[in-house]
PDB file of N, CA and C in Angstrom:
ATOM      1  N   UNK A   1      91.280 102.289 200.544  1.00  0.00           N
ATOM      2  CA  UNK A   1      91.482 103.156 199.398  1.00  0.00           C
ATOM      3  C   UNK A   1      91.188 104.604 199.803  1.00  0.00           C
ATOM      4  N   UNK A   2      91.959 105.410 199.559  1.00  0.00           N
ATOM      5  CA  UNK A   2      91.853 106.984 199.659  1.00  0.00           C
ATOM      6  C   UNK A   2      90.818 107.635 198.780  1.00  0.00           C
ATOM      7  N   UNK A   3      90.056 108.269 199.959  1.00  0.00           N
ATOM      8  CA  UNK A   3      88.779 108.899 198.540  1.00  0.00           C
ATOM      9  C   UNK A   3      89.395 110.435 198.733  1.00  0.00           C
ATOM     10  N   UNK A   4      89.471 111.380 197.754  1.00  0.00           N
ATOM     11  CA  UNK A   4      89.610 112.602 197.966  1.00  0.00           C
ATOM     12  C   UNK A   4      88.305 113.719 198.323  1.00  0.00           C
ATOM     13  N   UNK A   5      88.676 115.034 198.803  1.00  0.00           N
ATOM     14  CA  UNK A   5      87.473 115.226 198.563  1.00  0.00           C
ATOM     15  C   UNK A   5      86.411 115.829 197.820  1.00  0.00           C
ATOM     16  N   UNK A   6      85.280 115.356 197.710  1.00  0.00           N
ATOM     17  CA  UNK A   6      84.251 115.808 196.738  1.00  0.00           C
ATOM     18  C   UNK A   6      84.457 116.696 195.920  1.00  0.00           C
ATOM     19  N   UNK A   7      84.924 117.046 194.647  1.00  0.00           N
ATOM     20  CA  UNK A   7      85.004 117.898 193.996  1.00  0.00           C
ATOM     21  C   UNK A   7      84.515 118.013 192.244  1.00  0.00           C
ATOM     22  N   UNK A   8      84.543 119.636 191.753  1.00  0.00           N
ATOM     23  CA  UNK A   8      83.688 119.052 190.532  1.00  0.00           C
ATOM     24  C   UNK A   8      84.369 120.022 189.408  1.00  0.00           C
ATOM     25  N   UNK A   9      84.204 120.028 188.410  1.00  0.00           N
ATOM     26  CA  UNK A   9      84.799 120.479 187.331  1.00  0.00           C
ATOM     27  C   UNK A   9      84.320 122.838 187.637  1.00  0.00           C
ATOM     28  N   UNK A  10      85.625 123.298 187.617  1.00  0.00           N
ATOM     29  CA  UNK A  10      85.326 124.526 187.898  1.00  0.00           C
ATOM     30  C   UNK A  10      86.001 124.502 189.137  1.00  0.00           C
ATOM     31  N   UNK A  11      86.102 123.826 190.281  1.00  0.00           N
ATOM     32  CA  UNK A  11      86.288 123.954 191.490  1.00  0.00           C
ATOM     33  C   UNK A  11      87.937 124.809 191.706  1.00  0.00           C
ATOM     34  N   UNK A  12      87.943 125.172 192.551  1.00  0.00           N
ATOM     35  CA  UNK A  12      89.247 125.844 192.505  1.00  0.00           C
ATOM     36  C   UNK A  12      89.920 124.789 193.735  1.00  0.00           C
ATOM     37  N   UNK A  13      91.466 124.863 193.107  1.00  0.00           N
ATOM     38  CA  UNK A  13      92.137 124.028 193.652  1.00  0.00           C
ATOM     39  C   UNK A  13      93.452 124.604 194.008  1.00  0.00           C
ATOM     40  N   UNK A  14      94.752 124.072 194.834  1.00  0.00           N
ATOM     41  CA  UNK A  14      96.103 124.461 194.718  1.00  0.00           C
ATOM     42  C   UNK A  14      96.726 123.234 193.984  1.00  0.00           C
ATOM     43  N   UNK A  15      97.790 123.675 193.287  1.00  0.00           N
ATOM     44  CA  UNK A  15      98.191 122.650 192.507  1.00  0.00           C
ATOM     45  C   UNK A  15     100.106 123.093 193.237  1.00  0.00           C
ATOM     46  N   UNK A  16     100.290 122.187 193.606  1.00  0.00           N
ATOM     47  CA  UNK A  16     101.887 121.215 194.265  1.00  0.00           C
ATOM     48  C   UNK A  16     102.768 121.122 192.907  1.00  0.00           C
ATOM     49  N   UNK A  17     104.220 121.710 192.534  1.00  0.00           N
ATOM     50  CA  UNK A  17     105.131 120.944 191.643  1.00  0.00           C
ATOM     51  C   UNK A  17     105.596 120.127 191.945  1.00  0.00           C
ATOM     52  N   UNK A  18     105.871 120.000 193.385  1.00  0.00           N
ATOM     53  CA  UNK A  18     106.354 118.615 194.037  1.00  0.00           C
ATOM     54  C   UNK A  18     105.795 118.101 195.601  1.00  0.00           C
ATOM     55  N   UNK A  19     104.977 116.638 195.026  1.00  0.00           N
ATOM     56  CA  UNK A  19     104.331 116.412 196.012  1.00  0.00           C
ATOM     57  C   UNK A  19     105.022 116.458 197.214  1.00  0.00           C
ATOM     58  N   UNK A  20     106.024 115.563 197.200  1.00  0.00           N
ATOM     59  CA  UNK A  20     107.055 115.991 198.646  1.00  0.00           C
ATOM     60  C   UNK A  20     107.851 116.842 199.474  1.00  0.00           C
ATOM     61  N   UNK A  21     107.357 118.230 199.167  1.00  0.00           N
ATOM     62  CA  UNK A  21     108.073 119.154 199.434  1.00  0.00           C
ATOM     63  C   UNK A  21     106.749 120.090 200.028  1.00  0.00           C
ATOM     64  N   UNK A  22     107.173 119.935 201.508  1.00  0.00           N
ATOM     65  CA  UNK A  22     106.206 120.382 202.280  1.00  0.00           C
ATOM     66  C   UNK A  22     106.118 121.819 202.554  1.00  0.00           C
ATOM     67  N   UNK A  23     107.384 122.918 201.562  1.00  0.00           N
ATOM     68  CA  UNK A  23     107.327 124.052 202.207  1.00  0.00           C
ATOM     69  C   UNK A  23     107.244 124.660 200.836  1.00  0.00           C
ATOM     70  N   UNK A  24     106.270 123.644 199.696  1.00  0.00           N
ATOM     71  CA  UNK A  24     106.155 124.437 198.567  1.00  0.00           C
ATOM     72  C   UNK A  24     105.069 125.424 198.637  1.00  0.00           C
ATOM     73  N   UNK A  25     104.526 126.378 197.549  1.00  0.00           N
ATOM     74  CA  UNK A  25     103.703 127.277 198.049  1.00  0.00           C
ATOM     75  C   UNK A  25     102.725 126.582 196.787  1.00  0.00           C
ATOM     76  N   UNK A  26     101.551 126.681 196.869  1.00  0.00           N
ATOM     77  CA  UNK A  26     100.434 125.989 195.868  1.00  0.00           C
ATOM     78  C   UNK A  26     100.235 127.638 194.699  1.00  0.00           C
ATOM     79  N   UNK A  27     100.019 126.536 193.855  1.00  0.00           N
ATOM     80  CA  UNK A  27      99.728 127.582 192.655  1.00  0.00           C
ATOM     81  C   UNK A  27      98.063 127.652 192.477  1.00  0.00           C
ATOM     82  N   UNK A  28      97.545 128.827 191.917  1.00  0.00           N
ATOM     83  CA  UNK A  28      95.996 128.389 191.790  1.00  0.00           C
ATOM     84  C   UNK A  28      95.554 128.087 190.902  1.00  0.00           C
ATOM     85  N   UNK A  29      94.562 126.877 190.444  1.00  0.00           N
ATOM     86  CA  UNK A  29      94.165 126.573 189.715  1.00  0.00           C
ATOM     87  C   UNK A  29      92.989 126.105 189.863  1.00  0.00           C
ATOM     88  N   UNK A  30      92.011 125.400 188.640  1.00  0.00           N
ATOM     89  CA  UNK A  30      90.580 125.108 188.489  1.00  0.00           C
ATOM     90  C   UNK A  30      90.281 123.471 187.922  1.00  0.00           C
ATOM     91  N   UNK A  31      89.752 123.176 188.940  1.00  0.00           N
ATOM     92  CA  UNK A  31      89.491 121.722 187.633  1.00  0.00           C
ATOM     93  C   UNK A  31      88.984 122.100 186.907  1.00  0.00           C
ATOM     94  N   UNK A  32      89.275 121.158 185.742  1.00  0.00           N
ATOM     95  CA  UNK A  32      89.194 121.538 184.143  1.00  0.00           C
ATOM     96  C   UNK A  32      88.542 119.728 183.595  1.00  0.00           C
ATOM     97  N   UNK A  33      88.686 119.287 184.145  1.00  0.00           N
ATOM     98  CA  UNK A  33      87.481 117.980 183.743  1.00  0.00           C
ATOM     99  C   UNK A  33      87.025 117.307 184.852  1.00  0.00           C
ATOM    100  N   UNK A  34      85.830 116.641 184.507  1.00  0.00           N
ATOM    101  CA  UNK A  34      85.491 115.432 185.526  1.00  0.00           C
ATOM    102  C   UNK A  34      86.757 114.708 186.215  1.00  0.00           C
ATOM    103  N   UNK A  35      86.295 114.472 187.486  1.00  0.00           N
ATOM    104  CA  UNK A  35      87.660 114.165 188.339  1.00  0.00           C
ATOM    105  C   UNK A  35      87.426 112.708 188.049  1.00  0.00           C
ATOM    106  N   UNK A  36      88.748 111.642 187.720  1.00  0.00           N
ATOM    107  CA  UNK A  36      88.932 110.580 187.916  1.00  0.00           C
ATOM    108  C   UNK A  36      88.838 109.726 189.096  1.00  0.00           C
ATOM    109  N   UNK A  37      89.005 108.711 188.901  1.00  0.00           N
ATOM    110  CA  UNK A  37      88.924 107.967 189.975  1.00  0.00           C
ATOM    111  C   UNK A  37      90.314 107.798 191.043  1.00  0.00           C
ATOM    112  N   UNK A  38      91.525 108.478 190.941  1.00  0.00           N
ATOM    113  CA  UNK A  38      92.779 108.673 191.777  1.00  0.00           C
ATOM    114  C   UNK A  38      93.077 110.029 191.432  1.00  0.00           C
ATOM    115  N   UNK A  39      92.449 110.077 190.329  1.00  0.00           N
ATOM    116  CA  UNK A  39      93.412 111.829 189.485  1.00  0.00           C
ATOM    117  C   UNK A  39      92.433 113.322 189.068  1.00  0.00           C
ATOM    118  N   UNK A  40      93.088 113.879 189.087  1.00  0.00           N
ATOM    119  CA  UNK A  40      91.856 115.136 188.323  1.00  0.00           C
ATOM    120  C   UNK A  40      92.823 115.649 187.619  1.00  0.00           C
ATOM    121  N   UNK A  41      92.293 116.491 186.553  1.00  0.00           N
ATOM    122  CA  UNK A  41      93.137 117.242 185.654  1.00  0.00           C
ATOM    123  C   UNK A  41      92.879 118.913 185.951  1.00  0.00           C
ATOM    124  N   UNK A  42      93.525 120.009 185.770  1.00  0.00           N
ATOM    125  CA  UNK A  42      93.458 121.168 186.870  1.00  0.00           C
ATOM    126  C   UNK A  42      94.639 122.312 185.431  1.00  0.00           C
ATOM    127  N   UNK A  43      93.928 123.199 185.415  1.00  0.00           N
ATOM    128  CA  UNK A  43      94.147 124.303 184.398  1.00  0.00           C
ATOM    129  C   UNK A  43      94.762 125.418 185.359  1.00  0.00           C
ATOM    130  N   UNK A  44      96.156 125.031 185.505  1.00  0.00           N
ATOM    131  CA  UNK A  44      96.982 125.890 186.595  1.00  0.00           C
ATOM    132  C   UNK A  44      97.160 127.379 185.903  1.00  0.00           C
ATOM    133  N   UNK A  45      97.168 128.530 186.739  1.00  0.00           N
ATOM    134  CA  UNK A  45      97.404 129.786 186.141  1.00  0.00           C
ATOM    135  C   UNK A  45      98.973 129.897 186.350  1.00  0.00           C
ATOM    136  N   UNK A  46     100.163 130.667 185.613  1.00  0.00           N
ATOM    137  CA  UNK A  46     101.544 130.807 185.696  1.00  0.00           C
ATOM    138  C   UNK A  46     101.622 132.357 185.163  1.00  0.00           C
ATOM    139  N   UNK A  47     102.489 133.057 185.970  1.00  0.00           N
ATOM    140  CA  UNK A  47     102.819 134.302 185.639  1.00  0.00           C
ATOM    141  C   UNK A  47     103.124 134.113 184.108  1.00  0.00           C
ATOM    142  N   UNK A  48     104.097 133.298 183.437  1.00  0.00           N
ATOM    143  CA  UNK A  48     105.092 133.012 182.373  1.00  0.00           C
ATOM    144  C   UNK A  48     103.783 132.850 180.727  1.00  0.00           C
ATOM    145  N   UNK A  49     103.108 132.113 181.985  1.00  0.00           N
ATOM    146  CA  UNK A  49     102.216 131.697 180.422  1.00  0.00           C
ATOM    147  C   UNK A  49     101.178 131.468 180.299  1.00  0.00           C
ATOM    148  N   UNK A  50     100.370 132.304 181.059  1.00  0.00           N
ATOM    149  CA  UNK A  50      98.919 132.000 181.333  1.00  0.00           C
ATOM    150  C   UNK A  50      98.283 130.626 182.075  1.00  0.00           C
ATOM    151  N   UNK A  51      97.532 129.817 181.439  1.00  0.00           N
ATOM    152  CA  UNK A  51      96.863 128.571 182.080  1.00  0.00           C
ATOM    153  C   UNK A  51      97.540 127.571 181.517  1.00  0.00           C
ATOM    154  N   UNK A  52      97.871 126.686 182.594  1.00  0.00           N
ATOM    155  CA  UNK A  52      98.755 125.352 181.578  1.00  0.00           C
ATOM    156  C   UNK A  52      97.937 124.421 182.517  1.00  0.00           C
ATOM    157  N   UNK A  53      97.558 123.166 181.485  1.00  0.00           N
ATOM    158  CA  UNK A  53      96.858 122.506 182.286  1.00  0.00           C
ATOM    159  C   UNK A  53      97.839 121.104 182.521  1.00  0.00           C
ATOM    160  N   UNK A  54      97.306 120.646 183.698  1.00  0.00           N
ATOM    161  CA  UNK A  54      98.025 119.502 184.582  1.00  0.00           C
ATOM    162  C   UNK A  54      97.016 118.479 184.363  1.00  0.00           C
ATOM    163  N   UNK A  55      97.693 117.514 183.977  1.00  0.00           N
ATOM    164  CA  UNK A  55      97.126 116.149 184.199  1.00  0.00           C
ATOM    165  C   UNK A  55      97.651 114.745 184.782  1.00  0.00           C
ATOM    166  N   UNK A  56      96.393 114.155 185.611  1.00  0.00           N
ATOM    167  CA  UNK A  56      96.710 113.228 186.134  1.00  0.00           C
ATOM    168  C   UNK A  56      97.200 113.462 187.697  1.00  0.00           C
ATOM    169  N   UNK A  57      96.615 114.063 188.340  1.00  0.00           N
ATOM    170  CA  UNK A  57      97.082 115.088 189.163  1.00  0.00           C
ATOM    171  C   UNK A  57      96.678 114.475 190.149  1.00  0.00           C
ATOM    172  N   UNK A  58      97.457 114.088 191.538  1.00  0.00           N
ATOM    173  CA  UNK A  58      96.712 113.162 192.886  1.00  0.00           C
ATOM    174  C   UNK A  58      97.142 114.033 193.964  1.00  0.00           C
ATOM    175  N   UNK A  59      95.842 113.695 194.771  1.00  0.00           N
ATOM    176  CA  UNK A  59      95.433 114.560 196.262  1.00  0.00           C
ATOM    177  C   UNK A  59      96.947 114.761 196.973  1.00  0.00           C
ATOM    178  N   UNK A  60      96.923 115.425 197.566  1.00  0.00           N
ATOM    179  CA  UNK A  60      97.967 115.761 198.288  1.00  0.00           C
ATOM    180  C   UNK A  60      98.389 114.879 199.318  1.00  0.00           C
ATOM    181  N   UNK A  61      97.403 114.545 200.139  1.00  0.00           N
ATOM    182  CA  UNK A  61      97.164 113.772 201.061  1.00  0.00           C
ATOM    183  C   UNK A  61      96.715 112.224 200.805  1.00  0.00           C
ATOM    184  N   UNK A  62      97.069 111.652 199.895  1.00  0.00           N
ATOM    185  CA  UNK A  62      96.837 110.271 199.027  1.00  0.00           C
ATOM    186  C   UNK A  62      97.557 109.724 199.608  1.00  0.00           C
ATOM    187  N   UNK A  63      97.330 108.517 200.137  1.00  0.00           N
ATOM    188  CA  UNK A  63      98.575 107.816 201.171  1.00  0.00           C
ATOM    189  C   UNK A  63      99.599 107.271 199.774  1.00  0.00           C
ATOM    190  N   UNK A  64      98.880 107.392 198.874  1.00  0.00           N
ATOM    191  CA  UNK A  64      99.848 106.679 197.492  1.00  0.00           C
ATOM    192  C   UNK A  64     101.129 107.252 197.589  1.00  0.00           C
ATOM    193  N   UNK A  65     101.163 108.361 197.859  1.00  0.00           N
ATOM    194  CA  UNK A  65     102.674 108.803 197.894  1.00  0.00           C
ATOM    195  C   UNK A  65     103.632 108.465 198.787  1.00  0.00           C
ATOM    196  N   UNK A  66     103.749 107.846 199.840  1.00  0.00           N
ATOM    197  CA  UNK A  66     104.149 107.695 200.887  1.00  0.00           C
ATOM    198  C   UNK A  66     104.222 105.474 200.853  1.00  0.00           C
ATOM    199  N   UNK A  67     103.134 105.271 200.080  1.00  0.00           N
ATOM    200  CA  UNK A  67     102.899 103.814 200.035  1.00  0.00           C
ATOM    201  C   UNK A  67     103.318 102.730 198.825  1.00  0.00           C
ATOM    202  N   UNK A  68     103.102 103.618 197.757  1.00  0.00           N
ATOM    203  CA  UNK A  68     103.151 103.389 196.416  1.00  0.00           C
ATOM    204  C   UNK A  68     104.760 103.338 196.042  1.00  0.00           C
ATOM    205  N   UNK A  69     105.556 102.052 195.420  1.00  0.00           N
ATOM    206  CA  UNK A  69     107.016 102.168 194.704  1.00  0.00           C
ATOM    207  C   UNK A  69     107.039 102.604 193.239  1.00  0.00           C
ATOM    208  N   UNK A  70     105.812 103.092 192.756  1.00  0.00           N
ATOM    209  CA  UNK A  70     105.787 104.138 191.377  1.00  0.00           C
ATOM    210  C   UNK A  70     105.525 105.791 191.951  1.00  0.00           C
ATOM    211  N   UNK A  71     105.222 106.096 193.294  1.00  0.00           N
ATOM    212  CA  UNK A  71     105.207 107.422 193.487  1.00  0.00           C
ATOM    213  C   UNK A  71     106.092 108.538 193.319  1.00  0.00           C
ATOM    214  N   UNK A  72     107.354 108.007 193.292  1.00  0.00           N
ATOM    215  CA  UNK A  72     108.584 109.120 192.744  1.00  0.00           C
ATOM    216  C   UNK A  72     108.461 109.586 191.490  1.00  0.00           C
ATOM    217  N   UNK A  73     108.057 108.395 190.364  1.00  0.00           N
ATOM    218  CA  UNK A  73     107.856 108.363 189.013  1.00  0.00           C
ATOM    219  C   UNK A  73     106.598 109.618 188.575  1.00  0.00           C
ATOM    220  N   UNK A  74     105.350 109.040 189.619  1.00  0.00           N
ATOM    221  CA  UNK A  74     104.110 110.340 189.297  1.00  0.00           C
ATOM    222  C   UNK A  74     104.443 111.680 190.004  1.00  0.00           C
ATOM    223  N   UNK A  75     105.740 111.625 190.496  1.00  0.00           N
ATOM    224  CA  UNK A  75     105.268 113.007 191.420  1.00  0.00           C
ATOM    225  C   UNK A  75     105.565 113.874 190.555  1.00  0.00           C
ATOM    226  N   UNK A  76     106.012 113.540 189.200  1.00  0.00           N
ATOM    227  CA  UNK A  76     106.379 114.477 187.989  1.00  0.00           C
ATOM    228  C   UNK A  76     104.926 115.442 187.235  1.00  0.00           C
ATOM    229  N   UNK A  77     104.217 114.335 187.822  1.00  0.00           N
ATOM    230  CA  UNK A  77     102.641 115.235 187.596  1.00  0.00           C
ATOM    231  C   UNK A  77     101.815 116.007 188.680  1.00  0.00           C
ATOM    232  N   UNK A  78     102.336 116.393 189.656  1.00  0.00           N
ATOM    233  CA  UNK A  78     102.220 117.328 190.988  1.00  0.00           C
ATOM    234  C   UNK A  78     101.151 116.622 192.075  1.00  0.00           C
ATOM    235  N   UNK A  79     100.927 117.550 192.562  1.00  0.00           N
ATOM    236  CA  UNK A  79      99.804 117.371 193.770  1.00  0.00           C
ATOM    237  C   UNK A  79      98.746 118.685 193.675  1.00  0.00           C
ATOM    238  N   UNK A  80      97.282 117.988 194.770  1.00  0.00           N
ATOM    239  CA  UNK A  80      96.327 118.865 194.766  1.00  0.00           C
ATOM    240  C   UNK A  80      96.003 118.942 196.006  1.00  0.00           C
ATOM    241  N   UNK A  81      95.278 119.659 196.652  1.00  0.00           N
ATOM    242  CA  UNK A  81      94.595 120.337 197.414  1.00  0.00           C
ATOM    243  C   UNK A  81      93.477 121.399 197.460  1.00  0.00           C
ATOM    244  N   UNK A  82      92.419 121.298 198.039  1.00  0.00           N
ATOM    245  CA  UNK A  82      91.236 121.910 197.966  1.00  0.00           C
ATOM    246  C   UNK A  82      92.038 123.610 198.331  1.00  0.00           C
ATOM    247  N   UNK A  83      91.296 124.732 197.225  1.00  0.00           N
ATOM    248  CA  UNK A  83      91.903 125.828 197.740  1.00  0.00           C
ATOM    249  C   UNK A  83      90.882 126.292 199.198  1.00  0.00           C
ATOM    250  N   UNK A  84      91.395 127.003 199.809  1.00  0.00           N
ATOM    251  CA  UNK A  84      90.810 127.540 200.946  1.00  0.00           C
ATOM    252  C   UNK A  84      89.436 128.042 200.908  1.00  0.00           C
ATOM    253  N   UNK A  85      88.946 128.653 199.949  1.00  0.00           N
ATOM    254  CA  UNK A  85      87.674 129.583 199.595  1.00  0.00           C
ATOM    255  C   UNK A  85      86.859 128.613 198.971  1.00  0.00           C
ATOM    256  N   UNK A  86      87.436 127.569 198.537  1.00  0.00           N
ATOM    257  CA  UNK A  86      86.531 125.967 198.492  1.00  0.00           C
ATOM    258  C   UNK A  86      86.027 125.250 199.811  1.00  0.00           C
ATOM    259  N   UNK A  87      87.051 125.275 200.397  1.00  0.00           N
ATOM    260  CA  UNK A  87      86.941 125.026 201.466  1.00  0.00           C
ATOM    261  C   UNK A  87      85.363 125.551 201.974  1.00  0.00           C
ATOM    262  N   UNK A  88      85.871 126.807 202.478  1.00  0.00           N
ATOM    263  CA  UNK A  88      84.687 127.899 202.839  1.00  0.00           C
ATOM    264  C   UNK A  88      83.587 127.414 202.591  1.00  0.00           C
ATOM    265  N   UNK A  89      83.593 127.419 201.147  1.00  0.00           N
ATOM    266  CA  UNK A  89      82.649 127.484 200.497  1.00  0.00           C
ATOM    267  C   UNK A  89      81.551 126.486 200.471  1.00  0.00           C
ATOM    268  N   UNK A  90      82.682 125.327 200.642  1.00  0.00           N
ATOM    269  CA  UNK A  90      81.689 123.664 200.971  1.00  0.00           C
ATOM    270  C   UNK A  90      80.719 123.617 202.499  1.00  0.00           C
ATOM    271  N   UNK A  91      81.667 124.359 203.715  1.00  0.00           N
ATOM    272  CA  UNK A  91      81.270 124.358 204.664  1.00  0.00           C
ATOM    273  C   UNK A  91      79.952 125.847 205.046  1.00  0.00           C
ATOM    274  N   UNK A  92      79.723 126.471 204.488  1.00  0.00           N
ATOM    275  CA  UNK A  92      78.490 127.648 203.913  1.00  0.00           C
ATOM    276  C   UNK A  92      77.565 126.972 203.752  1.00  0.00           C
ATOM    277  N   UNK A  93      77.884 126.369 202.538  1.00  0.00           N
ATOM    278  CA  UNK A  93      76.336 125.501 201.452  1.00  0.00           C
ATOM    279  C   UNK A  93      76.239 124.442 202.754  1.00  0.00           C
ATOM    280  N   UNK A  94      76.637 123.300 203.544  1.00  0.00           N
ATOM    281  CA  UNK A  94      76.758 122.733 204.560  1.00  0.00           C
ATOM    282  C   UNK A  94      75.666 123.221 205.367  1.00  0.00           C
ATOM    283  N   UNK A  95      76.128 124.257 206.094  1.00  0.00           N
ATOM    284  CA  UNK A  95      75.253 124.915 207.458  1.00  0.00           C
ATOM    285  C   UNK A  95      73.957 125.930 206.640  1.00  0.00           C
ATOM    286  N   UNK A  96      73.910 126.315 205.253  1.00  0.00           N
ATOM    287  CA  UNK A  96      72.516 126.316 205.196  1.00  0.00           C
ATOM    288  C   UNK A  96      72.063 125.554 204.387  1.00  0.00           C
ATOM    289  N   UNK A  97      72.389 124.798 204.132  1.00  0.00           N
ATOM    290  CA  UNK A  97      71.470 123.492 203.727  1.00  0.00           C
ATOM    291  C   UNK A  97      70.759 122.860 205.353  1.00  0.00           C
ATOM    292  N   UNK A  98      71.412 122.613 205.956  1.00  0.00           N
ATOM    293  CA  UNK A  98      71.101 122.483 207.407  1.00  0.00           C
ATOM    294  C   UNK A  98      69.723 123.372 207.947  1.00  0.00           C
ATOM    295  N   UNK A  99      70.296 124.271 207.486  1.00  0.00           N
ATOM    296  CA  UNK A  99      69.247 125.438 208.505  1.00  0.00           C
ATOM    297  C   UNK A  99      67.954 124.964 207.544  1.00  0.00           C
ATOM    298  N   UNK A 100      68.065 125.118 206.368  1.00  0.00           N
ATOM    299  CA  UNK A 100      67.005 124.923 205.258  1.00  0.00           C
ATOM    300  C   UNK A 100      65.990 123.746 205.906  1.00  0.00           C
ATOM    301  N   UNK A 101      66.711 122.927 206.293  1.00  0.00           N
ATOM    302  CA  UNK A 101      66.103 121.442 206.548  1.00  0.00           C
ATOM    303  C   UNK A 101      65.322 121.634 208.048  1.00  0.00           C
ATOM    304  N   UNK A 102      66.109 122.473 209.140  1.00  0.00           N
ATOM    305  CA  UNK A 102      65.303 122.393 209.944  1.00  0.00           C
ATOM    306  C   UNK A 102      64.321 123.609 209.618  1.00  0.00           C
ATOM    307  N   UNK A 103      64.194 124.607 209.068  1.00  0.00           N
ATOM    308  CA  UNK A 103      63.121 125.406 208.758  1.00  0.00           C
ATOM    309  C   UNK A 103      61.954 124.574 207.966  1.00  0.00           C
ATOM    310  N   UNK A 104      62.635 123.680 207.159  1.00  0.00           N
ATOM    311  CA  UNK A 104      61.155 122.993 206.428  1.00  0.00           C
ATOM    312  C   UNK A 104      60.574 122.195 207.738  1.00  0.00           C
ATOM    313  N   UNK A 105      61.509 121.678 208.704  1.00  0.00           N
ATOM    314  CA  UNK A 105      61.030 120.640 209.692  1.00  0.00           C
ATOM    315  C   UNK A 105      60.060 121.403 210.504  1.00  0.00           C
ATOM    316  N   UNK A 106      60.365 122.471 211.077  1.00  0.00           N
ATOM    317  CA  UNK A 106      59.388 123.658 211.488  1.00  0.00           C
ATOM    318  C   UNK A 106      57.923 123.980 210.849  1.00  0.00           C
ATOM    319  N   UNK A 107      58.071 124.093 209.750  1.00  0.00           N
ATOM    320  CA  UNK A 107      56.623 124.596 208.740  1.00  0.00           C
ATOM    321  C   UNK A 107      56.083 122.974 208.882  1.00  0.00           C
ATOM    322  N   UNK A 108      56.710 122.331 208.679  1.00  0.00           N
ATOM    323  CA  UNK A 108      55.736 120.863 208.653  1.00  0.00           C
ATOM    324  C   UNK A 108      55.340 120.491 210.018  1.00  0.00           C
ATOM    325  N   UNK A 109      55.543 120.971 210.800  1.00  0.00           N
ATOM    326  CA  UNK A 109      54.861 120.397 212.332  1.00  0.00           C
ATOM    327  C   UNK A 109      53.741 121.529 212.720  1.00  0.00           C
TER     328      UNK A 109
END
């Protein structure tokens, strides 16, 4: 089973109109509820009309699309991907949480 990754309500995301189309450009958006267990729902921004929110929304990289004989049917509800500055951002908190841990390991010896 495909786990996506870790993410939480607020998080910024790219949101896909069509999962299979590898030379689409991602739109930006935010999760907007607790992420499901295959899906998250994601409050896309649009020049046209402000925030429209997406639901039911699966990882980009979900082998479901590629595996699944209902995936043509969902790809009507897009794709996701972690935005870049999430990215970043996970791997920051990462290396000082790290450092944190060996500085306490330091004071305790």
């Amino acid at each position: 089973m495909f786990t996506y990754p870790e993410i939480s309500v607020g998080d910024r995301v790219l949101f896909y109109d069509n999962p299979y189309d590898a030379s689409s450009i991602g739109q930006f958006g935010f999760v907007c509820s607790p992420p499901g267990k295959n899906t998250i729902s994601i409050l896309v921004f649009t020049t046209s009309s402000g925030f429209v929110e997406k639901l039911s929304v699966r990882h980009k990289a979900d082998p479901f699309w590629t595996e699944s004989d209902t995936a043509k049917a969902w790809s009507k509800w897009g794709s996701w991907e972690l935005h870049p500055e999430t990215k970043l951002l996970r791997e920051i908190n990462k290396k000082l949480n790290s450092r944190k841990k060996t500085k306490e390991e330091e004071v305790a010896v």
